[in-house]
PDB file of N, CA and C in Angstrom:
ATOM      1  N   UNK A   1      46.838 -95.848 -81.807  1.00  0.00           N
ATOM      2  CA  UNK A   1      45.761 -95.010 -81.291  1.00  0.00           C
ATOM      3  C   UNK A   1      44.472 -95.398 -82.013  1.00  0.00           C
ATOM      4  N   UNK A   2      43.425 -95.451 -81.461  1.00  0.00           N
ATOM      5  CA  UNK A   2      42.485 -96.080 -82.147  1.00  0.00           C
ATOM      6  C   UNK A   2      41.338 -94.648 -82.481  1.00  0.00           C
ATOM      7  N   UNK A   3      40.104 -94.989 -83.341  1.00  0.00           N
ATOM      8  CA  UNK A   3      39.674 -93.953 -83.482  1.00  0.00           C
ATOM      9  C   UNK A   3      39.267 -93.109 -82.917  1.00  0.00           C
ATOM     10  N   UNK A   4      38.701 -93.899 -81.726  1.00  0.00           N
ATOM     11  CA  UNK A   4      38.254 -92.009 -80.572  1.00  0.00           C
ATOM     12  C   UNK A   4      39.132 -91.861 -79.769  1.00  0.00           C
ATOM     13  N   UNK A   5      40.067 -91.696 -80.090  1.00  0.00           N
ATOM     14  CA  UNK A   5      41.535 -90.966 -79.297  1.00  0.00           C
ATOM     15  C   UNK A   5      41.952 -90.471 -80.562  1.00  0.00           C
ATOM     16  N   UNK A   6      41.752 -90.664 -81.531  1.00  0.00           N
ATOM     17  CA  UNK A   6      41.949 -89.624 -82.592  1.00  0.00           C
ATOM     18  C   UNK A   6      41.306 -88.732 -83.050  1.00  0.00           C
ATOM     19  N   UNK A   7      39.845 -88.884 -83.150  1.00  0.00           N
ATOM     20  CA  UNK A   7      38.721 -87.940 -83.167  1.00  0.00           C
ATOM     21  C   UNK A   7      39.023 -86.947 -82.424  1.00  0.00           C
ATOM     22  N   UNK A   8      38.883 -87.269 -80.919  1.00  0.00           N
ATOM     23  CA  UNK A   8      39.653 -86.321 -79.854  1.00  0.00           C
ATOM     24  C   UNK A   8      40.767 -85.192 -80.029  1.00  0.00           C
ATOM     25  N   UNK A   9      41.825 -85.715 -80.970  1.00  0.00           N
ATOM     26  CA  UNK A   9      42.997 -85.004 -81.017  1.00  0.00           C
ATOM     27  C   UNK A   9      42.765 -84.366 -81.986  1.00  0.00           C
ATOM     28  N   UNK A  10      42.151 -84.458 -83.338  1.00  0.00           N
ATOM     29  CA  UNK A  10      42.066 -83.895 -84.144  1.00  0.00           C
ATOM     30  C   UNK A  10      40.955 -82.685 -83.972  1.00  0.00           C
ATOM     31  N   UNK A  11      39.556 -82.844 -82.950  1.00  0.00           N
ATOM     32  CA  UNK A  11      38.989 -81.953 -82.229  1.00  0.00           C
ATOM     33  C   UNK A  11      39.905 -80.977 -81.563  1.00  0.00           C
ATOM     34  N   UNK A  12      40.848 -81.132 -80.800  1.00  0.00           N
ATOM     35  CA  UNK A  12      41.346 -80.596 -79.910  1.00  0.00           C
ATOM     36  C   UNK A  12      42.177 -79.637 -80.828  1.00  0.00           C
ATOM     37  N   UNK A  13      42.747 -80.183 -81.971  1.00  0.00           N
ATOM     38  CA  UNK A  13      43.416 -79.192 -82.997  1.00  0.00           C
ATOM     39  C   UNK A  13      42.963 -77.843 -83.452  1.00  0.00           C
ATOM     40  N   UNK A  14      41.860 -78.313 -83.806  1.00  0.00           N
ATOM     41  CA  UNK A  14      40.611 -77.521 -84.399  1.00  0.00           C
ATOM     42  C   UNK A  14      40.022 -76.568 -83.509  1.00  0.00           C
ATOM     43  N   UNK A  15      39.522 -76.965 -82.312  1.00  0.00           N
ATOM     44  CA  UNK A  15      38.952 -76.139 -81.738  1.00  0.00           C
ATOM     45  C   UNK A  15      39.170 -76.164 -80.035  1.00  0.00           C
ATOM     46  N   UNK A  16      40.024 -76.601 -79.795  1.00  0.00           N
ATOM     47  CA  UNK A  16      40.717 -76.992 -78.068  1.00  0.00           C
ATOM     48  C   UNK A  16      39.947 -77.785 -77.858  1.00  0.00           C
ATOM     49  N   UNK A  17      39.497 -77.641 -76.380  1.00  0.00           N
ATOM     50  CA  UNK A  17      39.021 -79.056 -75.795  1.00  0.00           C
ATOM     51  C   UNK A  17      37.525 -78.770 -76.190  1.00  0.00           C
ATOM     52  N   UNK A  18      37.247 -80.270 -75.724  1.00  0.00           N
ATOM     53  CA  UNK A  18      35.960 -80.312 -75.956  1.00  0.00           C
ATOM     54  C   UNK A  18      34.794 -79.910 -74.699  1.00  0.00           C
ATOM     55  N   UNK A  19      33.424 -79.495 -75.640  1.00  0.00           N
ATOM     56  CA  UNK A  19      32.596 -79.046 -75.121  1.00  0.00           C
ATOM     57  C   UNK A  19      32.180 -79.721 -73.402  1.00  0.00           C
ATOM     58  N   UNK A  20      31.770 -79.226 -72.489  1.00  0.00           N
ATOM     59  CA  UNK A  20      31.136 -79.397 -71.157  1.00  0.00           C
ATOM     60  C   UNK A  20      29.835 -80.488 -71.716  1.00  0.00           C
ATOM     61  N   UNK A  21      30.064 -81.865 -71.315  1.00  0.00           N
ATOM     62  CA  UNK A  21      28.846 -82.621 -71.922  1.00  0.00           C
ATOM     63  C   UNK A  21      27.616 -81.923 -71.395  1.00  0.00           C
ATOM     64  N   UNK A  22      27.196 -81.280 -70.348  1.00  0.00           N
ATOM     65  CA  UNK A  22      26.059 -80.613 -69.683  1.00  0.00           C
ATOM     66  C   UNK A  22      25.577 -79.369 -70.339  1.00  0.00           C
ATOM     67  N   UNK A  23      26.125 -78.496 -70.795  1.00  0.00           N
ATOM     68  CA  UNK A  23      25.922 -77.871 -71.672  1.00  0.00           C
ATOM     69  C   UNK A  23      25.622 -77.869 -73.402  1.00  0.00           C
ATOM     70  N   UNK A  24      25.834 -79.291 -73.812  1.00  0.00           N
ATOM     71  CA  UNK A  24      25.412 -79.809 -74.592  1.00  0.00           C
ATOM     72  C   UNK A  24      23.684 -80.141 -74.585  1.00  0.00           C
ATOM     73  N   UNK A  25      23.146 -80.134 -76.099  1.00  0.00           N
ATOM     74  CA  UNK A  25      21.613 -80.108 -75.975  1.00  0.00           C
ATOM     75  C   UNK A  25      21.787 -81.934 -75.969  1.00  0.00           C
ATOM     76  N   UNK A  26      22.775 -82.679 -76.922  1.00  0.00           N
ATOM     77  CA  UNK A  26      22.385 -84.187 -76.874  1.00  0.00           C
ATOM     78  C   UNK A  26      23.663 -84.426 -76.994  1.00  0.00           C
ATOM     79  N   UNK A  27      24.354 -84.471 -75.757  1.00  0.00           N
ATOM     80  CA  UNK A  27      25.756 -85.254 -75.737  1.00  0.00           C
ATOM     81  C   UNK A  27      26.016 -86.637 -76.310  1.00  0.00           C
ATOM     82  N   UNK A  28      25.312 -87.188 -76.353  1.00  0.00           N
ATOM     83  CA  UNK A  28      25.661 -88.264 -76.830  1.00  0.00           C
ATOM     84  C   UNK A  28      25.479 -88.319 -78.378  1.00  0.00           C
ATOM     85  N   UNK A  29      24.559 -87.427 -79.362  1.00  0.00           N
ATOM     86  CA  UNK A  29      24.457 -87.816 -80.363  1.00  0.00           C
ATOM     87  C   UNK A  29      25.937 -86.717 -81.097  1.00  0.00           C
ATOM     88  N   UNK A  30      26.338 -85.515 -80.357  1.00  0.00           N
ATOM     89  CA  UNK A  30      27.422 -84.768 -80.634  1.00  0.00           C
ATOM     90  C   UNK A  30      28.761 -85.716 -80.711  1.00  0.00           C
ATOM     91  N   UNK A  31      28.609 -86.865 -79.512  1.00  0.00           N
ATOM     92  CA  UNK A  31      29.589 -87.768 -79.633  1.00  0.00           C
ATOM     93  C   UNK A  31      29.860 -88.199 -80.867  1.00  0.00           C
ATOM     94  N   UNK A  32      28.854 -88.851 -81.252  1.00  0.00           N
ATOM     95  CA  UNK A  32      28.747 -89.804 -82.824  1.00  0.00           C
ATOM     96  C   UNK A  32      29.629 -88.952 -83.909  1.00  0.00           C
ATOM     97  N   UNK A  33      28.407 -87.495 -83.717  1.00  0.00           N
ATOM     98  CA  UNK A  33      29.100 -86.891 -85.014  1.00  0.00           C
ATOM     99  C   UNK A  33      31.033 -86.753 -85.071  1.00  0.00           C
ATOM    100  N   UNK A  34      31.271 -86.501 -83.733  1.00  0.00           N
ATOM    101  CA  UNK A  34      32.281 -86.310 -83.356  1.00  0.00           C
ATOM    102  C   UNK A  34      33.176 -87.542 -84.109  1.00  0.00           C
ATOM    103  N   UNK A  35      33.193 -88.546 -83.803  1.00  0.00           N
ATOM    104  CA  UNK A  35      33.844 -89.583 -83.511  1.00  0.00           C
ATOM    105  C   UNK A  35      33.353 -89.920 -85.329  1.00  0.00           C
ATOM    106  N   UNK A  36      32.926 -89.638 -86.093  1.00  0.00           N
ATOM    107  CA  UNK A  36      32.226 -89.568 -87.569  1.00  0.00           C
ATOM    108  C   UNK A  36      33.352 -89.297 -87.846  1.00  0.00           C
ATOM    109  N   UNK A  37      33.061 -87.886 -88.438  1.00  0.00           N
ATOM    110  CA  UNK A  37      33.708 -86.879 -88.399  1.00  0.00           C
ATOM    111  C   UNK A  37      34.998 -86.870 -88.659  1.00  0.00           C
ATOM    112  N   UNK A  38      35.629 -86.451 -87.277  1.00  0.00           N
ATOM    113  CA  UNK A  38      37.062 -86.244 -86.860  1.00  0.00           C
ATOM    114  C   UNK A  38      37.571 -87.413 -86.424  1.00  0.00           C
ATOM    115  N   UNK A  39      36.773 -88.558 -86.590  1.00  0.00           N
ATOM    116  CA  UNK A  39      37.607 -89.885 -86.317  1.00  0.00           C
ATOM    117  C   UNK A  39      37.826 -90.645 -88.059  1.00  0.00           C
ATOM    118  N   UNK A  40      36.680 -90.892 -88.630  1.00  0.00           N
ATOM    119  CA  UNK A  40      36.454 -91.607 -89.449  1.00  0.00           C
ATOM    120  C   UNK A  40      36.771 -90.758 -90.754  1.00  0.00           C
ATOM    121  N   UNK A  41      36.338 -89.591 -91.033  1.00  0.00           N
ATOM    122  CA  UNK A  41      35.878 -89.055 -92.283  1.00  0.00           C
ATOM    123  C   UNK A  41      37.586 -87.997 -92.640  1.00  0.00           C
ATOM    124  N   UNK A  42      37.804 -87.737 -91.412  1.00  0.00           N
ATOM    125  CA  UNK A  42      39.095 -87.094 -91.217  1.00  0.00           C
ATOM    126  C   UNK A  42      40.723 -88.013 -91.791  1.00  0.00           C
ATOM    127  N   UNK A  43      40.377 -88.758 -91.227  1.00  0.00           N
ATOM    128  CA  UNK A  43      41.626 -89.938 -91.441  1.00  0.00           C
ATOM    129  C   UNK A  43      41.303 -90.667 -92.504  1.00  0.00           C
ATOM    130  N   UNK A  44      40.106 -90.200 -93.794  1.00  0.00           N
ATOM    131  CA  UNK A  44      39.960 -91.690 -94.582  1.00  0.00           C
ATOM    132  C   UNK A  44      40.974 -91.299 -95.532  1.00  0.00           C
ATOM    133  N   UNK A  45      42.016 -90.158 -95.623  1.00  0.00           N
ATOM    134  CA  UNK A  45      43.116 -89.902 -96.710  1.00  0.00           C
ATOM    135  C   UNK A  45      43.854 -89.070 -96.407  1.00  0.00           C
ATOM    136  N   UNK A  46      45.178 -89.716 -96.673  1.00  0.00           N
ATOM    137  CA  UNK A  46      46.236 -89.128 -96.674  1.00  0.00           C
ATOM    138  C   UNK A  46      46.425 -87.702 -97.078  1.00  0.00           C
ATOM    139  N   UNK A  47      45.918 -87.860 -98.498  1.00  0.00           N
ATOM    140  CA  UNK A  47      45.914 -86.825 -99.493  1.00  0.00           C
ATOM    141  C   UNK A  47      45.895 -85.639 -99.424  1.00  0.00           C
ATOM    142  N   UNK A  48      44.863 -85.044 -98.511  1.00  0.00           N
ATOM    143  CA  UNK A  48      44.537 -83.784 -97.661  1.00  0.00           C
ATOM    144  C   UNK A  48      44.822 -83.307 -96.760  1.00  0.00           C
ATOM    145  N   UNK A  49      45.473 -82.167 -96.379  1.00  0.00           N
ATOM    146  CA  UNK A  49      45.936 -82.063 -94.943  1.00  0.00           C
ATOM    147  C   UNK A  49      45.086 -81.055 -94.573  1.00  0.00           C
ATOM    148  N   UNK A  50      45.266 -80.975 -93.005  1.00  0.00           N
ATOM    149  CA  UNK A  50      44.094 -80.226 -92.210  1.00  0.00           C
ATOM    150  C   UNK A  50      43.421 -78.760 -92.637  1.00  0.00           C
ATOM    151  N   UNK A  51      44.324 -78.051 -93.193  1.00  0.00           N
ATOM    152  CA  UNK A  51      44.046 -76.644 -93.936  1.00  0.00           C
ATOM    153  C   UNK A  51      42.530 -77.204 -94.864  1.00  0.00           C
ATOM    154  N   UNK A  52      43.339 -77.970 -96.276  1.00  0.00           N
ATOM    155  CA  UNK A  52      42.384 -78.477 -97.083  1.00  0.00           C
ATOM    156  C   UNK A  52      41.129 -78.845 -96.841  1.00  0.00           C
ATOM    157  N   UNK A  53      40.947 -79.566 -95.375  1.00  0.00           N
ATOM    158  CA  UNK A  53      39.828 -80.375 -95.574  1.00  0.00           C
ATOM    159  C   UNK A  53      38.801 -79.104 -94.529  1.00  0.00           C
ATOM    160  N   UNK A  54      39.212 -78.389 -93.557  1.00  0.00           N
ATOM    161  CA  UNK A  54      38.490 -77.169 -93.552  1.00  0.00           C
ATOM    162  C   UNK A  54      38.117 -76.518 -94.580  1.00  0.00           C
ATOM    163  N   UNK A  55      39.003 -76.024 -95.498  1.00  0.00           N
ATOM    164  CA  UNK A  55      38.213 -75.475 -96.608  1.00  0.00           C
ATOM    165  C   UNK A  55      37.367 -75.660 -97.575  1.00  0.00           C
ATOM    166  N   UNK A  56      37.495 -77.586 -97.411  1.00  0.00           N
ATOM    167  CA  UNK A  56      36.625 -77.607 -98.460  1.00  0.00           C
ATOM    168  C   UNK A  56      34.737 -77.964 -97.100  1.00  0.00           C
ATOM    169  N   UNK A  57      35.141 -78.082 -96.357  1.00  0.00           N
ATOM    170  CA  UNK A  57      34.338 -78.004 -94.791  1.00  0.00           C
ATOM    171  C   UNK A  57      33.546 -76.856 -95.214  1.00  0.00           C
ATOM    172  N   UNK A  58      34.273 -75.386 -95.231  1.00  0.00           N
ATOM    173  CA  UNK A  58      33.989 -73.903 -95.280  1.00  0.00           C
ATOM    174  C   UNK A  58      33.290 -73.918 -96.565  1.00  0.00           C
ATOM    175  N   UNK A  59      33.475 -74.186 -97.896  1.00  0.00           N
ATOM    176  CA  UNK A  59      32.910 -73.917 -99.047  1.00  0.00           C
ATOM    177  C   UNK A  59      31.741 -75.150 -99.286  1.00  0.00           C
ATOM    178  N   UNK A  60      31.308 -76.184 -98.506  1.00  0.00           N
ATOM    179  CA  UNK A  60      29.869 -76.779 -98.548  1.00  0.00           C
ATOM    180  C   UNK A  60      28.961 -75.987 -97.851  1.00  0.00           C
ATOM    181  N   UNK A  61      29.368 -75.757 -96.453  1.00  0.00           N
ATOM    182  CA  UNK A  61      28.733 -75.147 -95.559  1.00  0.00           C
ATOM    183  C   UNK A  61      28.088 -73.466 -95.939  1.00  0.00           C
ATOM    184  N   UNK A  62      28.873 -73.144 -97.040  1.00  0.00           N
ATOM    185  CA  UNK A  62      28.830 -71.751 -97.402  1.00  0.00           C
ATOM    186  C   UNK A  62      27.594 -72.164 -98.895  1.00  0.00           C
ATOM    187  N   UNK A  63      27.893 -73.434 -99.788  1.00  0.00           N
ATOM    188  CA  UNK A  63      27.263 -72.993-100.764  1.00  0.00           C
ATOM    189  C   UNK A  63      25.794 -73.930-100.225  1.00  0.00           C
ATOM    190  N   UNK A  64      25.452 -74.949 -98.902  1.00  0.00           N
ATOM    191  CA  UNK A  64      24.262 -74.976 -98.530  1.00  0.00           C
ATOM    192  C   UNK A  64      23.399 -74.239 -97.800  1.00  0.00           C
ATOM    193  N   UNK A  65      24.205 -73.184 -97.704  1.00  0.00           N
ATOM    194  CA  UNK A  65      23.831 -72.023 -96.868  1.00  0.00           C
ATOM    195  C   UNK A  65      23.134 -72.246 -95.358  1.00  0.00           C
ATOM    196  N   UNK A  66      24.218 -72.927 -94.552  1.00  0.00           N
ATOM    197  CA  UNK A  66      23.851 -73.206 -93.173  1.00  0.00           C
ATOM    198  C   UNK A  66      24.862 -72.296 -92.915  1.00  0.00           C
ATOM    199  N   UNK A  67      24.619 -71.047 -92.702  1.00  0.00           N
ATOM    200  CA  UNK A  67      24.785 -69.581 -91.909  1.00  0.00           C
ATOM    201  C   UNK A  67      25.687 -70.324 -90.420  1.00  0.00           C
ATOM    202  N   UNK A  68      24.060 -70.479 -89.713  1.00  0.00           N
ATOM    203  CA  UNK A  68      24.206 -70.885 -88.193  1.00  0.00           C
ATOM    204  C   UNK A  68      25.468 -72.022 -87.608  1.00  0.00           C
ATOM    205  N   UNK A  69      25.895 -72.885 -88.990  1.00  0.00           N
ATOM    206  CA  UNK A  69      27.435 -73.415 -88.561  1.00  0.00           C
ATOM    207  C   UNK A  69      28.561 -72.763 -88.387  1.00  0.00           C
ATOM    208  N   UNK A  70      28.526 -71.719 -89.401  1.00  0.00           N
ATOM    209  CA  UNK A  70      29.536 -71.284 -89.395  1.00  0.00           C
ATOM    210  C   UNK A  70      30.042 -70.393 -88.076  1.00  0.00           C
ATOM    211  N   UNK A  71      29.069 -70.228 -87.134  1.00  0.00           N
ATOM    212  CA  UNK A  71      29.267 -70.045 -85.580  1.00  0.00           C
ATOM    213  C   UNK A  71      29.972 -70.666 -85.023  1.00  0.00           C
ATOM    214  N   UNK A  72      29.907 -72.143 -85.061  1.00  0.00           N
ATOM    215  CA  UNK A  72      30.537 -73.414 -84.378  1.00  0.00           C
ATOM    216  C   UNK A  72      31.917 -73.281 -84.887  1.00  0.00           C
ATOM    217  N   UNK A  73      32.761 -72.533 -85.746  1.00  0.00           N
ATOM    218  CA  UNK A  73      34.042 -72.679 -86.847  1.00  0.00           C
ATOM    219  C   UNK A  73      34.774 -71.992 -86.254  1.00  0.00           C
TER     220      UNK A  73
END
């Protein structure tokens, strides 16, 4: 499986399917992050499993104080 069929699945874990590209403000740059993300940044270790790497997701997001993400969670 290559990376954006994994990005995908690991999205789909997290939060079901993915967003309506039309309802998106910049589908294509949501892609990137996407495919970042949950393709690249997700899979770079074993070490962590999915619980972990939300939480440590939850405790940046909490101590840079971007409020307004924690909507998207």
């Amino acid at each position: 499986m290559n990376r954006f069929e994994e990005s995908k699945e690991v999205f789909n874990k997290l939060f079901g399917e993915l967003p309506d590209a039309n309802t998106e403000i910049d589908h294509e740059l949501m892609e990137v992050l996407r495919r970042f993300i949950f393709g690249d940044v997700f899979h770079s270790s074993d070490e962590l499993d999915m619980k972990e790497r939300e939480l440590i997701t939850v405790t940046i997001l909490a101590v840079l104080q971007t409020l307004p993400q924690f909507d998207k969670l």
